[in-house]
Protein backbone atom coordinates (compact mmCIF):
# COMPACT_ATOMS: atom_id res chain seq x y z
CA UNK A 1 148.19 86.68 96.09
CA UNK A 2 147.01 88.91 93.32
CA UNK A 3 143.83 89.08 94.73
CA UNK A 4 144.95 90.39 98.30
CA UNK A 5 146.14 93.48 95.92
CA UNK A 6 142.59 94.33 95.63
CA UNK A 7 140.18 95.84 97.79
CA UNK A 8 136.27 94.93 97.01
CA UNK A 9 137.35 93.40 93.72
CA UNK A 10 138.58 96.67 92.45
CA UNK A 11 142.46 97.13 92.08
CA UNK A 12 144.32 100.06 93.33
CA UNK A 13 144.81 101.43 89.51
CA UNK A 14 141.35 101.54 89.12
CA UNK A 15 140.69 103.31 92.41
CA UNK A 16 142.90 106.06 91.51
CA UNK A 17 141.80 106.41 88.00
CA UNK A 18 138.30 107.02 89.26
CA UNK A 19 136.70 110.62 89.82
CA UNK A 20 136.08 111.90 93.16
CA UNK A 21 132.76 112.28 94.20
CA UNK A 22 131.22 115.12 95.21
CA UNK A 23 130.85 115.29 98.97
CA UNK A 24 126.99 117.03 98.49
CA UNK A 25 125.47 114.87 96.54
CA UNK A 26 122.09 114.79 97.64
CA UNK A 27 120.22 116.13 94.75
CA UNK A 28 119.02 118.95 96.58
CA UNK A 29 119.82 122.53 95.10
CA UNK A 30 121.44 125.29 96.88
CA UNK A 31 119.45 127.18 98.79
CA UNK A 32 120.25 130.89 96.51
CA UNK A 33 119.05 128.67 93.26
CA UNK A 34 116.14 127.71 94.91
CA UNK A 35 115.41 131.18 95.75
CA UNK A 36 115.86 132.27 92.27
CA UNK A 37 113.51 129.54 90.63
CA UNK A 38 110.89 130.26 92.83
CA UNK A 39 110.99 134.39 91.63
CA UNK A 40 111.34 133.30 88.57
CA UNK A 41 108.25 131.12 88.61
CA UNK A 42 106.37 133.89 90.22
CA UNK A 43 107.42 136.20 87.73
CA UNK A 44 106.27 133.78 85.08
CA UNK A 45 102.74 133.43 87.02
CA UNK A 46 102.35 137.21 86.96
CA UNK A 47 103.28 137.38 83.36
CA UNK A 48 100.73 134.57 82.34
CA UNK A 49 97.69 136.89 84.61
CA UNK A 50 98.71 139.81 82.84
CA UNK A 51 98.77 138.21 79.55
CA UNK A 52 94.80 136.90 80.58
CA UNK A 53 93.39 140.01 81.64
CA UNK A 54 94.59 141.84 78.20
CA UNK A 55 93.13 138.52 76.18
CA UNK A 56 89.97 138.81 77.84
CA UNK A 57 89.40 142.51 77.64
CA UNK A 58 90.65 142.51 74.09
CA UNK A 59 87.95 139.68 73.20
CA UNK A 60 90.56 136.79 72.42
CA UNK A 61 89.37 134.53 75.44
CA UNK A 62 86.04 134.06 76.64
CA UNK A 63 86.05 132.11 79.94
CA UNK A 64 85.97 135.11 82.64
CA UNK A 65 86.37 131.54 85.23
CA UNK A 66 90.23 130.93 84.18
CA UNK A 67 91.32 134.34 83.67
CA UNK A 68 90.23 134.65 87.59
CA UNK A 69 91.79 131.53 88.31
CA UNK A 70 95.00 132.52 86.46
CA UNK A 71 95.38 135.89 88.38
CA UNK A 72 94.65 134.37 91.75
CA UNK A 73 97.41 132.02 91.47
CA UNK A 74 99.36 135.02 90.37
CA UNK A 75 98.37 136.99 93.62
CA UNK A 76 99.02 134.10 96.19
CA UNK A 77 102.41 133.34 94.45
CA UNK A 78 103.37 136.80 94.86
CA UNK A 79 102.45 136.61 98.32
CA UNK A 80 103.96 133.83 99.00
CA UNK A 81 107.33 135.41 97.36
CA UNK A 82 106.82 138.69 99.98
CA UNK A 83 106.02 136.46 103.25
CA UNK A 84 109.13 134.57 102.32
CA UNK A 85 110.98 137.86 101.69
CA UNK A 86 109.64 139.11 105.02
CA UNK A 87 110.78 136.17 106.87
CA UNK A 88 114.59 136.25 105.75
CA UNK A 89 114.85 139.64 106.01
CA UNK A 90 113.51 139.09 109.14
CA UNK A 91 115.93 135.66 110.19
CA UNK A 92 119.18 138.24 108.78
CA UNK A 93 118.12 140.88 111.36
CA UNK A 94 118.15 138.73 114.08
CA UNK A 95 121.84 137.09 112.84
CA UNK A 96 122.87 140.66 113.03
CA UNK A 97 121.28 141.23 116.24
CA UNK A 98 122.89 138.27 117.73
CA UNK A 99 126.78 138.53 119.78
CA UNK A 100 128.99 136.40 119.12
């Protein structure tokens, strides 16, 4: 009867010895890191434009067409960042707002 003793071909011992998993294991990041990464990122972006603009007026880069491209993916980025701003300032108001 020793295997009766075990459950899915795995003996008690074994069961116990194992870690516990985490119940949130989905892979997906909290929501406060995600928030972070994507400042960070637009931080980065705005950096990158900035760093363009001074390269091209100081005569270190000469294609006008990425330096453009560069700083408009720095300005929808940032607005991006705002309108998400906006929108959870927005979504906190309304929590407050609300009666329990």
């Amino acid at each position: 009867m020793h295997g009766a003793s075990q459950i899915g071909g795995v003996s008690p011992q074994q069961q116990i010895a194992q870690p516990a998993q985490k119940p949130q294991d989905s892979g997906r990041a909290p929501f406060a890191d995600l928030i972070k990464d994507f400042v960070t990122d637009t931080s980065t972006e705005q950096a990158q434009a900035h760093q363009s603009v001074k390269d091209l007026v100081s005569g270190e880069a000469n294609n006008i067409h990425e330096v453009v491209l560069t700083a408009s993916e720095a300005e929808i980025a940032f607005r991006l960042m705002m309108e998400i701003r906006n929108r959870l300032i927005s979504s906190y108001q309304e929590i407050i707002r609300m009666q329990v």
